[in-house]
Protein backbone atom coordinates (compact mmCIF):
# COMPACT_ATOMS: atom_id res chain seq x y z
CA UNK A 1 34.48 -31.00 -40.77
CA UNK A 2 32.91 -29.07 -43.85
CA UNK A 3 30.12 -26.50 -43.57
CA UNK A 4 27.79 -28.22 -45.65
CA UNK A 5 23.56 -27.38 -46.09
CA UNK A 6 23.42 -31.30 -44.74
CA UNK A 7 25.98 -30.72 -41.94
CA UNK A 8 23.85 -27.26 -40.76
CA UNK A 9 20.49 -28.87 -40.54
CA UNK A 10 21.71 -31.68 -38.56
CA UNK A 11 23.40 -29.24 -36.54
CA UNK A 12 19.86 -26.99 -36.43
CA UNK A 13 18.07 -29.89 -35.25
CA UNK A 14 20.30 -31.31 -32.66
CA UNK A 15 20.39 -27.45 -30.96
CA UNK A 16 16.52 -27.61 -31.18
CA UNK A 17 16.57 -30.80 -29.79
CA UNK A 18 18.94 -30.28 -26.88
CA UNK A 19 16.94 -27.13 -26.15
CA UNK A 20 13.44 -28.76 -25.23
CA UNK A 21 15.11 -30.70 -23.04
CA UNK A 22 15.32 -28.45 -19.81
CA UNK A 23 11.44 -28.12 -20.17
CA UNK A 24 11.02 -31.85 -20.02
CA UNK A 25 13.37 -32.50 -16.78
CA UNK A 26 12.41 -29.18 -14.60
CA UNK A 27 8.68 -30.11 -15.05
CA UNK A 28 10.12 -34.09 -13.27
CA UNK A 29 12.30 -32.02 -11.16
CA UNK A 30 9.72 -30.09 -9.24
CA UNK A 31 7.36 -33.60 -8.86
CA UNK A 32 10.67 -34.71 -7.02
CA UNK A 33 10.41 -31.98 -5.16
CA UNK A 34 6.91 -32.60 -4.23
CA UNK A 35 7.50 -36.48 -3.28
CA UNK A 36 10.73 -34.98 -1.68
CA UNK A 37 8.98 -32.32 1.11
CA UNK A 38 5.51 -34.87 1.17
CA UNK A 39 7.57 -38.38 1.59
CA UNK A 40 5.52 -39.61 -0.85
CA UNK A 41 2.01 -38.84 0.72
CA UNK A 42 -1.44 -37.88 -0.57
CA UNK A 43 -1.79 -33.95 -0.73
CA UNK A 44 -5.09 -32.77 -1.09
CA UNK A 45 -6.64 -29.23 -0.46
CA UNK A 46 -7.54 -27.58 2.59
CA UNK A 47 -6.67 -25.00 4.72
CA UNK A 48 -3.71 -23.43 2.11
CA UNK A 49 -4.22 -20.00 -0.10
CA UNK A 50 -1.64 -18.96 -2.48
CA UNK A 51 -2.68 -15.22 -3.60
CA UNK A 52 -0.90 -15.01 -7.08
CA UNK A 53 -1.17 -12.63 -10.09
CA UNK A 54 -2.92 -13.78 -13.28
CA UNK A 55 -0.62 -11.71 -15.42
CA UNK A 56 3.12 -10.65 -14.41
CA UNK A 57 4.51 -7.68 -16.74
CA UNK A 58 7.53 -8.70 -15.95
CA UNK A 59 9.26 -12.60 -14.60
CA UNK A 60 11.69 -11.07 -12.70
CA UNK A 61 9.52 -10.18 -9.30
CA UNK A 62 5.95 -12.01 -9.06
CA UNK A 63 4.66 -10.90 -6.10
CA UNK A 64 3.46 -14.16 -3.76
CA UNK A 65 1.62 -14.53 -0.87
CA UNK A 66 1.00 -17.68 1.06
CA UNK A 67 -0.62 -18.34 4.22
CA UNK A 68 -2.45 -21.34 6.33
CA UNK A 69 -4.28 -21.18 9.83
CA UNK A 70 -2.45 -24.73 10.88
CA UNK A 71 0.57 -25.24 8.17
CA UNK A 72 3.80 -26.16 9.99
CA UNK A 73 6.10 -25.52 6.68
CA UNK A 74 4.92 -24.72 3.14
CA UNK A 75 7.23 -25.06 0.33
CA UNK A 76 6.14 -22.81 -2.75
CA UNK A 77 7.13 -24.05 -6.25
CA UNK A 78 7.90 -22.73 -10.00
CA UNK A 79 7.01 -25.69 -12.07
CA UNK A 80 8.17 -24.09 -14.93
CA UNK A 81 11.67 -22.98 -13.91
CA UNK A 82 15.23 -24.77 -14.20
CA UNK A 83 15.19 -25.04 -10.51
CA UNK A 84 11.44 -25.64 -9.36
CA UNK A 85 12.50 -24.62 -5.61
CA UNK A 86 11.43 -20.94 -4.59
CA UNK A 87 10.96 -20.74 -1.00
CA UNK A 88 10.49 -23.01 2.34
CA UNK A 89 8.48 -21.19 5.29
CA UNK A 90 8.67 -23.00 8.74
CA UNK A 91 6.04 -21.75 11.48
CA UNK A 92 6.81 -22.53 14.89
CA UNK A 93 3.43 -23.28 17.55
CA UNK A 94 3.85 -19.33 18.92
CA UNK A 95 3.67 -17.74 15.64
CA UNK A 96 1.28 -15.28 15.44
CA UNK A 97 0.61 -15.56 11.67
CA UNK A 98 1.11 -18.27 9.78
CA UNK A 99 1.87 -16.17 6.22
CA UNK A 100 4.77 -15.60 4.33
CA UNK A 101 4.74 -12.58 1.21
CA UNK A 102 8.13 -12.64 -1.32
CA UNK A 103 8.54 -11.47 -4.51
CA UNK A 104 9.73 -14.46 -6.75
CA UNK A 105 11.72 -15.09 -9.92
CA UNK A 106 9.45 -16.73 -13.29
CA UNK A 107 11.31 -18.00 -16.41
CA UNK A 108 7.77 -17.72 -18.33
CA UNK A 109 3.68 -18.36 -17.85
CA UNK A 110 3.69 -21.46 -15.36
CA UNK A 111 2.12 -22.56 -12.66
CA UNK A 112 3.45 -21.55 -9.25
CA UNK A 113 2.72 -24.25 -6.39
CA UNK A 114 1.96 -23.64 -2.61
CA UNK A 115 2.51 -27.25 -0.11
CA UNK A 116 1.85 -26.84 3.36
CA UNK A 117 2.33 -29.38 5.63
CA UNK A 118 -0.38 -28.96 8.62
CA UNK A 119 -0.11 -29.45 12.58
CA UNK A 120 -1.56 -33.49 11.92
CA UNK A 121 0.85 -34.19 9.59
CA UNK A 122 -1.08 -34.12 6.59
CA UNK A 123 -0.39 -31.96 3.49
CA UNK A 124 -2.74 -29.78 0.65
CA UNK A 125 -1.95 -27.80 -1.83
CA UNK A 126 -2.88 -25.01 -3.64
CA UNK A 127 -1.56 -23.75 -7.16
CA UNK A 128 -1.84 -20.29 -9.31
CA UNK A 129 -1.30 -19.95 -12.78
CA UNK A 130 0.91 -16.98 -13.94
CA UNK A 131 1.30 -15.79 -17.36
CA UNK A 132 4.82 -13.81 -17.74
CA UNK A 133 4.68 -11.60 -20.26
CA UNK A 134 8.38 -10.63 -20.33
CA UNK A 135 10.69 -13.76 -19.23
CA UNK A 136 12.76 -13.87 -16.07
CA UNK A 137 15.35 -16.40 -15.86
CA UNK A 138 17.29 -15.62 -18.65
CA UNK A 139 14.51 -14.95 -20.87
């Protein structure tokens, strides 16, 4: 095949192409993930808090915190990254707190998403949005 101007832009706008992609099928990867830990059930919001920065200097450790008086698990989410899945927390009924604090990994400024799944069996939700000012995963 011969370098031509023709050949390069087609080139130029297939790589473009192929590189929104990942955007498009994390952001329907981590609703999976939601309909995956929930079973398909309504979430609304309750007894969840996520404590979140506004503004991380850097997306390789965002400080978290999430905590629930009655959550059995909670399942915190990236929305924005390849793989939406941060962290799973499971409480047993003789916990004496039901809070987990991590330091997690952002690929840029997304929203970071806190499930809990309570004692009745119902679920709520809380999310924080985090601006990344220098990227994590691989940015």
């Amino acid at each position: 095949m011969e370098l031509t101007r023709r050949n390069a832009i087609l080139m130029g706008a297939g790589a473009l192409l192929v590189a929104g992609l990942p955007i498009r099928v994390s952001a329907a990867a981590g609703d999976d993930a939601i309909a995956a830990f929930t079973g398909g059930a309504e979430v609304g919001t309750g007894d969840i808090k996520l404590t979140a920065p506004e503004i991380a200097e850097n997306g390789n450790t965002v400080p978290i915190e999430v905590s629930s008086d009655t959550a059995v698990e909670i399942l915190v989410l990236a929305m924005g990254n390849p793989t939406p899945g941060v962290a799973k927390f499971k409480f047993g009924k003789l916990a004496a707190s039901r809070a987990a604090s991590t330091r997690i990994r952002l690929a840029g400024t997304q929203d970071v998403v806190a499930i809990a799944k309570l004692e009745d069996g119902s679920f709520v939700k809380a999310s924080s949005a985090v601006k990344v000012t220098i990227g994590g995963c691989g940015g």
